[in-house]
C-alpha atoms as a PDB file:
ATOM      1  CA  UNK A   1     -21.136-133.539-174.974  1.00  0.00           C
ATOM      2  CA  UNK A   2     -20.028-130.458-176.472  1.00  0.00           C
ATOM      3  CA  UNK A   3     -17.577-127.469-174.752  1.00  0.00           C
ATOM      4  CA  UNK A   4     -19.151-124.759-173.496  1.00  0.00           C
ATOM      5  CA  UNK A   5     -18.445-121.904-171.194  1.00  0.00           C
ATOM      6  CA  UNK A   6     -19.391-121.945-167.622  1.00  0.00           C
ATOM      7  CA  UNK A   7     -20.817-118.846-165.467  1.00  0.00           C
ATOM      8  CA  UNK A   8     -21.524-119.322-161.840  1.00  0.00           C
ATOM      9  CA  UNK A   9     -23.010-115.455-160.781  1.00  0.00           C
ATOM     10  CA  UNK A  10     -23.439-114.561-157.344  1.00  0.00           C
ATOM     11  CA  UNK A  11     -25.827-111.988-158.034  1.00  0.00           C
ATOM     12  CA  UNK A  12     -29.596-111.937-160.048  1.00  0.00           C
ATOM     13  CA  UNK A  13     -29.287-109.085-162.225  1.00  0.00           C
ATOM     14  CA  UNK A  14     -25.638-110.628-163.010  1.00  0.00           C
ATOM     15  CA  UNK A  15     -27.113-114.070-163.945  1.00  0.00           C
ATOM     16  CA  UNK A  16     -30.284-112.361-165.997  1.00  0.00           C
ATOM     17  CA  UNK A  17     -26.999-110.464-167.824  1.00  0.00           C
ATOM     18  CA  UNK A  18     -25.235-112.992-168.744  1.00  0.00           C
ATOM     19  CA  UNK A  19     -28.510-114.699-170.284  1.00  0.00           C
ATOM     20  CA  UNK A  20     -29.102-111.734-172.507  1.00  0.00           C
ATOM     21  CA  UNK A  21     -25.656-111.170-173.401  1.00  0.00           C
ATOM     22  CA  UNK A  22     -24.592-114.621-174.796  1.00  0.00           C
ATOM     23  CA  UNK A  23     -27.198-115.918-177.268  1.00  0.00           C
ATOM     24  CA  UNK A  24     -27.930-119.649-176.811  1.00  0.00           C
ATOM     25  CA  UNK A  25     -26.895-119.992-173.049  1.00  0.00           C
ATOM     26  CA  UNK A  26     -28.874-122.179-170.833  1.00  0.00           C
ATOM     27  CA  UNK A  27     -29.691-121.626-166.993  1.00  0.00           C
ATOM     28  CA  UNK A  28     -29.153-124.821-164.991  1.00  0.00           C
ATOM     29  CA  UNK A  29     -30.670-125.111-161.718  1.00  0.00           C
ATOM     30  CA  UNK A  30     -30.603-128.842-160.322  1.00  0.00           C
ATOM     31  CA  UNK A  31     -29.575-130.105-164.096  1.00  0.00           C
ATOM     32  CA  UNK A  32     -31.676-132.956-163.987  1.00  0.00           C
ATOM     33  CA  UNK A  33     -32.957-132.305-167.239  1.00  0.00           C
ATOM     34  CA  UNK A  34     -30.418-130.222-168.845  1.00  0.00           C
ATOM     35  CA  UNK A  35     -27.740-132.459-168.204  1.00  0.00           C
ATOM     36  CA  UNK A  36     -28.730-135.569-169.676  1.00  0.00           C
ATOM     37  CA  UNK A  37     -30.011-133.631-172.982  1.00  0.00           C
ATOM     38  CA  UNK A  38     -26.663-132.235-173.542  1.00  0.00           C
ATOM     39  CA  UNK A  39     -24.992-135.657-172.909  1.00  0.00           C
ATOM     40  CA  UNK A  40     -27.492-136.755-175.643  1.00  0.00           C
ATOM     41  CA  UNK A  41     -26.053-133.917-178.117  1.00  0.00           C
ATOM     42  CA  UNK A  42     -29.887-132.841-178.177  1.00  0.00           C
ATOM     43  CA  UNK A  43     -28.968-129.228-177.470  1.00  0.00           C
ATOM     44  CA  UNK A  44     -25.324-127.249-177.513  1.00  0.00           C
ATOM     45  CA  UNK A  45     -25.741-124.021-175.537  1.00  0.00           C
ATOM     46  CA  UNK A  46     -22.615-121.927-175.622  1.00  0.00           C
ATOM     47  CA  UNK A  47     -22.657-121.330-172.377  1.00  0.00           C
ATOM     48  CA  UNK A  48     -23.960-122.346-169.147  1.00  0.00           C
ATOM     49  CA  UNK A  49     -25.251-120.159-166.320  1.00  0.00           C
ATOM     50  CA  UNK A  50     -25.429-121.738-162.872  1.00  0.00           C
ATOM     51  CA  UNK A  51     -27.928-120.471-160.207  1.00  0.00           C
ATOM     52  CA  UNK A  52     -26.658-122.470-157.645  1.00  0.00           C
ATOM     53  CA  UNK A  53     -24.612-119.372-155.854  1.00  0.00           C
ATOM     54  CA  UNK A  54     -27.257-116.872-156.211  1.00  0.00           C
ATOM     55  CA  UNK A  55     -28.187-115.782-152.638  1.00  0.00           C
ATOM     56  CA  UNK A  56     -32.289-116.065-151.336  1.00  0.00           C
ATOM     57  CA  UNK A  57     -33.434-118.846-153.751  1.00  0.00           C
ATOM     58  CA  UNK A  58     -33.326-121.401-151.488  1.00  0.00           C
ATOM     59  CA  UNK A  59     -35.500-122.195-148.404  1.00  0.00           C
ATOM     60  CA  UNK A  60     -39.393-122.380-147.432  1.00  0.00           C
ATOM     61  CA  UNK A  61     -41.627-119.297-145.674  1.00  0.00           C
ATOM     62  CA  UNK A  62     -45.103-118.919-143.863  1.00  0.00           C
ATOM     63  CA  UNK A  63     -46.803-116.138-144.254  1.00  0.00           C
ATOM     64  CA  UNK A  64     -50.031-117.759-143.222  1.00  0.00           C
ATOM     65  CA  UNK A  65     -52.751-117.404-145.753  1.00  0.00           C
ATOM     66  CA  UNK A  66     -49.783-118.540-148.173  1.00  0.00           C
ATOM     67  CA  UNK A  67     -46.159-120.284-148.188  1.00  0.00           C
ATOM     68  CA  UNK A  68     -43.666-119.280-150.232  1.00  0.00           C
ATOM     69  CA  UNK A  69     -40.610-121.566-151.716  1.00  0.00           C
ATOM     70  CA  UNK A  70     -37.139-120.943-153.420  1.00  0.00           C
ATOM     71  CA  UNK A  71     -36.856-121.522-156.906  1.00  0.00           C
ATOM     72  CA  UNK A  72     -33.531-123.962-155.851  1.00  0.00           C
ATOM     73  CA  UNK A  73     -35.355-125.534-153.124  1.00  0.00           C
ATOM     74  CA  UNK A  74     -35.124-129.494-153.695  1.00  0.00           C
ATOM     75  CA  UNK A  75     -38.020-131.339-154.457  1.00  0.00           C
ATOM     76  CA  UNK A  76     -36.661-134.143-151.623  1.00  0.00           C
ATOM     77  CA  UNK A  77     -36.819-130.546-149.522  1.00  0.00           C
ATOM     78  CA  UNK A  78     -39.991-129.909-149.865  1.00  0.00           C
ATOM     79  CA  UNK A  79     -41.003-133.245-149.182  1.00  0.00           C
ATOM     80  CA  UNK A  80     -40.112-133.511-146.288  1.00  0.00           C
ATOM     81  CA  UNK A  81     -40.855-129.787-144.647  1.00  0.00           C
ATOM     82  CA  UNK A  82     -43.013-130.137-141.516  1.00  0.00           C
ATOM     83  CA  UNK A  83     -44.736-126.951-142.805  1.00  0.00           C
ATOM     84  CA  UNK A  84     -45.835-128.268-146.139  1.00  0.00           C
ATOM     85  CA  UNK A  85     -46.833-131.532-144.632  1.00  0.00           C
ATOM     86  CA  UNK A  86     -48.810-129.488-142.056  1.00  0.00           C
ATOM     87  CA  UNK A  87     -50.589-126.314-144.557  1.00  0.00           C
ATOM     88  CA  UNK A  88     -50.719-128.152-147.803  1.00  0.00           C
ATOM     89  CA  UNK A  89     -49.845-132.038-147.780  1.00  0.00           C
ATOM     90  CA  UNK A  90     -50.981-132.684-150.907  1.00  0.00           C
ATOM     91  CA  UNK A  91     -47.805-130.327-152.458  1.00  0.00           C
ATOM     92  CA  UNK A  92     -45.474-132.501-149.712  1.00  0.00           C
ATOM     93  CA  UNK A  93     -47.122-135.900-151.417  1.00  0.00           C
ATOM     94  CA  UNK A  94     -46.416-134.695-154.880  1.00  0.00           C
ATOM     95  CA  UNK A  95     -42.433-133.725-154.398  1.00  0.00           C
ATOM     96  CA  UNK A  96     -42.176-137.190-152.965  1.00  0.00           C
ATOM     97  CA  UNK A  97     -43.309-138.994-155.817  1.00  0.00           C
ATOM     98  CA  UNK A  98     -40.862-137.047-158.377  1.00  0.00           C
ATOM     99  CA  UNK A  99     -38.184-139.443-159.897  1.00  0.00           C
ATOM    100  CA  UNK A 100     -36.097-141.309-157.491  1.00  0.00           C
ATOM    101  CA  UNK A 101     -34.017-140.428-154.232  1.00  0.00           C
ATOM    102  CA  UNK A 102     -30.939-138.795-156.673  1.00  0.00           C
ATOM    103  CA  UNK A 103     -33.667-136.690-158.563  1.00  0.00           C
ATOM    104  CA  UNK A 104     -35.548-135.468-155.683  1.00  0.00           C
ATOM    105  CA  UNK A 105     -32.122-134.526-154.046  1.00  0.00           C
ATOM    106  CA  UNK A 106     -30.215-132.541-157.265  1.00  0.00           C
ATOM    107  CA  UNK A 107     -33.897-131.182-159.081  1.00  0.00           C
ATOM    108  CA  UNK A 108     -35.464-128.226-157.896  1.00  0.00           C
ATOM    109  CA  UNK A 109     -38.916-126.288-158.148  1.00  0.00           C
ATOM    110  CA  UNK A 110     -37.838-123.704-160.094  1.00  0.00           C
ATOM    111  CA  UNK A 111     -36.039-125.985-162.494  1.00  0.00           C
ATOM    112  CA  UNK A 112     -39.228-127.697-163.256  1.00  0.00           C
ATOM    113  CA  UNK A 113     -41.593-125.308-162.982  1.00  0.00           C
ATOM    114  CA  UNK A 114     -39.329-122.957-165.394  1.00  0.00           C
ATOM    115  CA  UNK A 115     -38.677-126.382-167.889  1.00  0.00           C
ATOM    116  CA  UNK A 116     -42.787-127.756-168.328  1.00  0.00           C
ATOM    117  CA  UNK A 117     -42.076-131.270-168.952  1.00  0.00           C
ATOM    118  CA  UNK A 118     -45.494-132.027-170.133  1.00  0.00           C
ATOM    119  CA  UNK A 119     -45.135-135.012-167.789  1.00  0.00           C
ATOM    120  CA  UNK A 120     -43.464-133.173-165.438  1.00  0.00           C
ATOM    121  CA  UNK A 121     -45.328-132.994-161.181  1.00  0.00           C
ATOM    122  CA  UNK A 122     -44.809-129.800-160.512  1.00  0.00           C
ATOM    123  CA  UNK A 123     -47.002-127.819-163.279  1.00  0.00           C
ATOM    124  CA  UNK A 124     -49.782-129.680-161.587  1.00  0.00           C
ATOM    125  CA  UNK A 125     -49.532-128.616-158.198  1.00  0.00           C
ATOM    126  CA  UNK A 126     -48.609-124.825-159.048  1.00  0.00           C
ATOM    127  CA  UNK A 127     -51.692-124.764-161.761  1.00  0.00           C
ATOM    128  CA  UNK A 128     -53.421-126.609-159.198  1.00  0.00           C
ATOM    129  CA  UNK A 129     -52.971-124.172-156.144  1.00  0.00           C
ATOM    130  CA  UNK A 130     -53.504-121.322-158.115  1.00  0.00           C
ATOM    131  CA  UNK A 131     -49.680-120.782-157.281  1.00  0.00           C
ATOM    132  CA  UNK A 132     -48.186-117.255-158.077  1.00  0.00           C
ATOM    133  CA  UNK A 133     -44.610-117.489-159.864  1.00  0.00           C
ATOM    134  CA  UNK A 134     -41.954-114.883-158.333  1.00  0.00           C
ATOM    135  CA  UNK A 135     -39.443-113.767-160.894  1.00  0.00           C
ATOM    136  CA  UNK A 136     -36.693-111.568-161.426  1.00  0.00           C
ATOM    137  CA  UNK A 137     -38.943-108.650-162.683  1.00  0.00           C
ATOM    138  CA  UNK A 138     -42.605-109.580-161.943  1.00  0.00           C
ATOM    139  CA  UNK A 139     -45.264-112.080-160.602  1.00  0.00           C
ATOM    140  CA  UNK A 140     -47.647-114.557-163.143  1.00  0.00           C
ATOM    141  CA  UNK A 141     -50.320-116.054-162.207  1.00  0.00           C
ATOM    142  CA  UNK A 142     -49.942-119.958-162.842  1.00  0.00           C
ATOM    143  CA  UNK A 143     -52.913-119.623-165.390  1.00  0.00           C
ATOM    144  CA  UNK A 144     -51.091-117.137-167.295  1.00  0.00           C
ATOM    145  CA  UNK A 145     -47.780-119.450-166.618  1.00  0.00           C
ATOM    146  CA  UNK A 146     -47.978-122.219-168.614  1.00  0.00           C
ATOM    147  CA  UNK A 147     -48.621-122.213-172.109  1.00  0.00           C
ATOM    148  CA  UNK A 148     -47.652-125.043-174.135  1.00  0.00           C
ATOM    149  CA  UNK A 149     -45.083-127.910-174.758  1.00  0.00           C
ATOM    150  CA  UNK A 150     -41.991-126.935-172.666  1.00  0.00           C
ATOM    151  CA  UNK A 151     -43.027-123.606-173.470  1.00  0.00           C
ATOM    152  CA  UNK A 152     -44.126-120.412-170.507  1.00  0.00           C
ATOM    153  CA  UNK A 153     -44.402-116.755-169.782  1.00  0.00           C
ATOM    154  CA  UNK A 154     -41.295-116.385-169.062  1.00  0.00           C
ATOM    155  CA  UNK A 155     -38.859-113.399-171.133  1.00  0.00           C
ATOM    156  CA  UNK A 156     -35.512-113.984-172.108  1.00  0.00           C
ATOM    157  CA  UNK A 157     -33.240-112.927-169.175  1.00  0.00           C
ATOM    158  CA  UNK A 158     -36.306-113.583-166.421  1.00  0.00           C
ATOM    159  CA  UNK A 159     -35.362-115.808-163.668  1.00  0.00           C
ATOM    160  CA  UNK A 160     -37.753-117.791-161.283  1.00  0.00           C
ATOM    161  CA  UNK A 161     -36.643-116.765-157.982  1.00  0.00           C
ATOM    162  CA  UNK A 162     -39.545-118.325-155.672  1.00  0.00           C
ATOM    163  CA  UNK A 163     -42.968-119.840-156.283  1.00  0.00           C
ATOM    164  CA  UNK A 164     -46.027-118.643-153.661  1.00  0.00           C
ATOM    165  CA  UNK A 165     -48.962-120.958-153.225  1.00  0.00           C
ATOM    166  CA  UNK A 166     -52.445-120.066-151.314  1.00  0.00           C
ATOM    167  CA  UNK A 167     -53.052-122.753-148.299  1.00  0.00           C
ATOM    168  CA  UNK A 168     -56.278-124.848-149.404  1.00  0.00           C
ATOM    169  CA  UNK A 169     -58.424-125.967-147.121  1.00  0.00           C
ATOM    170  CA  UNK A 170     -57.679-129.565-148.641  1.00  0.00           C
ATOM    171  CA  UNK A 171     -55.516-130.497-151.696  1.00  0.00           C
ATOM    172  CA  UNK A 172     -54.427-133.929-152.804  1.00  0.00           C
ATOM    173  CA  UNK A 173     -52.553-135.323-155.791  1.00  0.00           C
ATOM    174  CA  UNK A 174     -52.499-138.653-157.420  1.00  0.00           C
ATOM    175  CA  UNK A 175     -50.506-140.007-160.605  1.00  0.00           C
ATOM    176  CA  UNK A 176     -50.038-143.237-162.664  1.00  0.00           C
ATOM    177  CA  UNK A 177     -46.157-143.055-163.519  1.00  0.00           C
ATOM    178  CA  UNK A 178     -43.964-144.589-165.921  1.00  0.00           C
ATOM    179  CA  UNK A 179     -41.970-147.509-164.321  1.00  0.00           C
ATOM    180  CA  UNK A 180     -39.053-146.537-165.719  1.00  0.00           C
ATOM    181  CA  UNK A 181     -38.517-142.645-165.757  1.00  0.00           C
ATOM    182  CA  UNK A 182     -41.514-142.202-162.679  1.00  0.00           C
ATOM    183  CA  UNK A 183     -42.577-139.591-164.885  1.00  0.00           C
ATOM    184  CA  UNK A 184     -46.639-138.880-165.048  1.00  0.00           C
ATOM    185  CA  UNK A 185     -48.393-140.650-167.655  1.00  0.00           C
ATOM    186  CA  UNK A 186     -51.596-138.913-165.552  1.00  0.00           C
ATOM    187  CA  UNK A 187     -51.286-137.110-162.698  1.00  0.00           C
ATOM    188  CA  UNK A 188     -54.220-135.262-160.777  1.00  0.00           C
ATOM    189  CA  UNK A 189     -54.035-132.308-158.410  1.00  0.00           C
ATOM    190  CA  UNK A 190     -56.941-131.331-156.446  1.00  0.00           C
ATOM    191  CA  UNK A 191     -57.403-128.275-154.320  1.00  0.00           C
ATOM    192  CA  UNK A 192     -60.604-127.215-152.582  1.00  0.00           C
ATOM    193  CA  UNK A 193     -60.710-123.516-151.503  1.00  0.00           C
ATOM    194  CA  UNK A 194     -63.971-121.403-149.604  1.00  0.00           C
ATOM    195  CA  UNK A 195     -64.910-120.235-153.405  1.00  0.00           C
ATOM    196  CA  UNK A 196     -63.965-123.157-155.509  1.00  0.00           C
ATOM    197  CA  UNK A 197     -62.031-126.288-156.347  1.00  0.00           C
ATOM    198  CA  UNK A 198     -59.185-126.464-158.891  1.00  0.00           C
ATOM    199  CA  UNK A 199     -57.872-129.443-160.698  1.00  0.00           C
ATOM    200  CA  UNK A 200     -54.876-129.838-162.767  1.00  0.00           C
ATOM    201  CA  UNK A 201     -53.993-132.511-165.156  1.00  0.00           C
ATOM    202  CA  UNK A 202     -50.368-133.526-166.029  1.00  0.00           C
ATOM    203  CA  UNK A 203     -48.576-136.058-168.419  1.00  0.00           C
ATOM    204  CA  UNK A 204     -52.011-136.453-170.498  1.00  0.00           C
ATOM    205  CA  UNK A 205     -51.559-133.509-172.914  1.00  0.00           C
ATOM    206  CA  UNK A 206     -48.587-131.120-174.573  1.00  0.00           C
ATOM    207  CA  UNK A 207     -48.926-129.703-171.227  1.00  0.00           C
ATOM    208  CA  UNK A 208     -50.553-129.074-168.122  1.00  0.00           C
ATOM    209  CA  UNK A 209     -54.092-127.973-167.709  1.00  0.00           C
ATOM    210  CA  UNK A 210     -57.366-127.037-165.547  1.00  0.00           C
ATOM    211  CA  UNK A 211     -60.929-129.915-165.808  1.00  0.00           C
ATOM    212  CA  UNK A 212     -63.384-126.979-165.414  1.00  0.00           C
ATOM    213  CA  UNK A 213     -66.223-129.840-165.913  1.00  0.00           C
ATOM    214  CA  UNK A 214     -65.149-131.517-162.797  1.00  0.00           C
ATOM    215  CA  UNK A 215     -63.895-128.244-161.344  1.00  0.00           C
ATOM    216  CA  UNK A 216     -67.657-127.647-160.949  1.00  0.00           C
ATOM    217  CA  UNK A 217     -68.746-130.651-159.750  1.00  0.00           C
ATOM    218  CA  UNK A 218     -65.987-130.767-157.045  1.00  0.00           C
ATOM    219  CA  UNK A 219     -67.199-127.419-156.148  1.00  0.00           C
ATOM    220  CA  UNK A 220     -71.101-128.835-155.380  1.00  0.00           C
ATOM    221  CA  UNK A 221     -69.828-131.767-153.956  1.00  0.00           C
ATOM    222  CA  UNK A 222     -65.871-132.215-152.825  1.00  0.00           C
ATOM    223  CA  UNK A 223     -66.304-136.532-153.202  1.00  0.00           C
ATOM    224  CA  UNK A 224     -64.934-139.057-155.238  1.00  0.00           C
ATOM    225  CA  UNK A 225     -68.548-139.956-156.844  1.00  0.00           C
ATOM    226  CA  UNK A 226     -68.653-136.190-158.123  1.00  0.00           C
ATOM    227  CA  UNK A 227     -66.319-136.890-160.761  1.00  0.00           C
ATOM    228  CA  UNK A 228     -66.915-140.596-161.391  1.00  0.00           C
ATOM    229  CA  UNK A 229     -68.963-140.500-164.602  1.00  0.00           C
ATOM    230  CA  UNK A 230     -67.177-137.273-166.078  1.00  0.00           C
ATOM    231  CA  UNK A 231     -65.539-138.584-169.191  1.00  0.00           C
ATOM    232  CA  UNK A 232     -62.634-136.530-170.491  1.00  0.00           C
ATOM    233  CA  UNK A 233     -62.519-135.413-174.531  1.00  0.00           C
ATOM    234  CA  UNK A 234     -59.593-137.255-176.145  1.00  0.00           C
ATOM    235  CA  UNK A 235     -58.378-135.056-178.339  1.00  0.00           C
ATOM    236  CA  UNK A 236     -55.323-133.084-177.866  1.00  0.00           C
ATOM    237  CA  UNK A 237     -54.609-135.789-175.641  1.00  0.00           C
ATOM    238  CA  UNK A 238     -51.060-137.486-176.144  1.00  0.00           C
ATOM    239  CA  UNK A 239     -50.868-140.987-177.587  1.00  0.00           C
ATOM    240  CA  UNK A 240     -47.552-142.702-177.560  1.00  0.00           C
ATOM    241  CA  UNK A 241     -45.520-145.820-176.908  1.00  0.00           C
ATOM    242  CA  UNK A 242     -46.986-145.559-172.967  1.00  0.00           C
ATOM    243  CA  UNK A 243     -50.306-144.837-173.246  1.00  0.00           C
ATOM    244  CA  UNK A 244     -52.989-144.047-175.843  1.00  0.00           C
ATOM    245  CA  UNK A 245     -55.109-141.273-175.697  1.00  0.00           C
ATOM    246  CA  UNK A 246     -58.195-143.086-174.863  1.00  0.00           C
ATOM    247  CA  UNK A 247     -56.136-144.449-172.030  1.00  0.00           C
ATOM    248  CA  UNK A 248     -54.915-141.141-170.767  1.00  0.00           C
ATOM    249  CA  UNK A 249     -58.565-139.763-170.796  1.00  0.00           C
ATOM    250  CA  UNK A 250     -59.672-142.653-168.295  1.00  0.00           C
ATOM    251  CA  UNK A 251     -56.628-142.612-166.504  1.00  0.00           C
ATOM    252  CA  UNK A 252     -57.172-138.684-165.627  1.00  0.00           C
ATOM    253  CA  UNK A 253     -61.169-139.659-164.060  1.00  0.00           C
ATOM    254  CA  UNK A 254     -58.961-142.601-161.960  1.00  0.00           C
ATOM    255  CA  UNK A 255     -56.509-139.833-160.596  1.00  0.00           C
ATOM    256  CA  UNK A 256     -59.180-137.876-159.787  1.00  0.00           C
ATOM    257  CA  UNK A 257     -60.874-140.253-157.318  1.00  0.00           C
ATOM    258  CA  UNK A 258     -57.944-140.890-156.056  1.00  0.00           C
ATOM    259  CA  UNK A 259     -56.193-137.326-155.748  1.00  0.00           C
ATOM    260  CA  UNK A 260     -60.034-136.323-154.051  1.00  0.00           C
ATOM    261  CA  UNK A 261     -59.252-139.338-151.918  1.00  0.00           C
ATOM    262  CA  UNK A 262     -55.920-138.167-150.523  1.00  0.00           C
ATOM    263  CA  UNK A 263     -56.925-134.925-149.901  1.00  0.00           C
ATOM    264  CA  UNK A 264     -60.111-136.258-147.565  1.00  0.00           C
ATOM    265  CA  UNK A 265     -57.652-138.864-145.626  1.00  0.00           C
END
């Protein structure tokens, strides 16, 4: 691991600053994928900007019709909020299945949101939802969020402060992980709203992204057998050392069942 210069702000505009100023700094958040690249020598920033001080980023809210969490909440936080569990479950089931106790302890919704690990939990959930990402200057929709390998809307010097998700009247989310990393070589998030259902696919492509095909189904009948004969296109679909593409296309039907499952138990 390289030196590099360390900035620990107390204040947004301060942290957005320093981003601008200093060309090839990095924002770390929980560091849990940040630090192991740099120990790796697979990127030298010159500096470092911490977010851990910054006040307000932190913590979970109900405002009814939608709940809104910190960008340096912990997943292991969110897992285990009795208001999660209680207005959308399926979000509590997903930040329990991220990594391992250390992970979901240290990483933090922002973090991943902000990094789009194309295997990454997260990006499912918030393109599942329909989430709305808070940031220093403005709100995105998730749809307008996430646009390609470790690549999103967000402008140099913009900061994820908090991420706001709509309550669903049932949501559920289902993956096939790696044994090793627990990353998603599928995973499936469902969520049924009064006009529609969403789904959102994760670890099969460059990145995350909606199943209008079964989107429509779900929405005509919100069961398992809607989606059981929808076969899912293959290309664009990642093939490597874990999974072919083939594999990934079945694998995302599979999740599906059992996402739709979840969210009906």
């Amino acid at each position: 691991m390289k030196s590099f210069a360390y900035h620990q702000p107390s204040e947004i505009p301060d942290a957005a600053k320093l981003l601008i100023s200093i060309e090839d700094s990095k924002l770390v958040a929980g560091g849990m994928t940040l630090i192991p690249t740099l120990k790796q020598r697979l990127a030298s920033p010159v500096a470092l900007v911490d977010l851990s001080k910054l006040p307000n980023l932190n913590g979970i809210t109900d405002q009814g019709a939608t709940i809104t969490i910190g960008a340096m909440t912990p997943h292991a936080v969110v897992a285990a909020s009795k208001l999660v569990q209680t207005k959308i479950p399926g979000l509590a089931a997903l930040a329990s299945m991220i990594g391992d106790p250390a992970v979901r302890s240290r990483g933090t919704i922002g973090g991943s949101v902000a990094n789009n690990d194309p295997a990454a939990d997260y990006p499912a959930g918030v393109l599942g939802l329909g989430a709305t990402i808070v940031t220093s200057t403005r709100e995105i929709a998730a749809d307008k969020f996430f646009l390609g390998l470790f690549e999103t809307a967000l402008e140099p010097g913009e900061i994820i402060t908090a991420i706001r998700f709509p309550v669903p009247l049932k949501a559920g989310y289902a993956k096939f992980k790696a044994p090793a990393s627990r990353y998603a070589l599928v995973g499936v998030f469902v969520a049924k709203f009064a006009d529609g259902v969403r789904v959102a696919v994760t670890g099969a492509g460059p990145g995350v992204f909606r199943v209008p095909p079964m989107e429509a189904a779900l929405s005509a009948n919100f069961d398992p057998s809607a989606v059981a004969v929808i076969k899912i296109d293959t290309e664009g679909l990642t093939s490597d050392i874990h999974a072919e593409a083939d594999y990934r296309a079945h694998l995302v039907t599979v999740m599906a069942k059992r996402a739709i499952d979840a969210a009906l138990s």
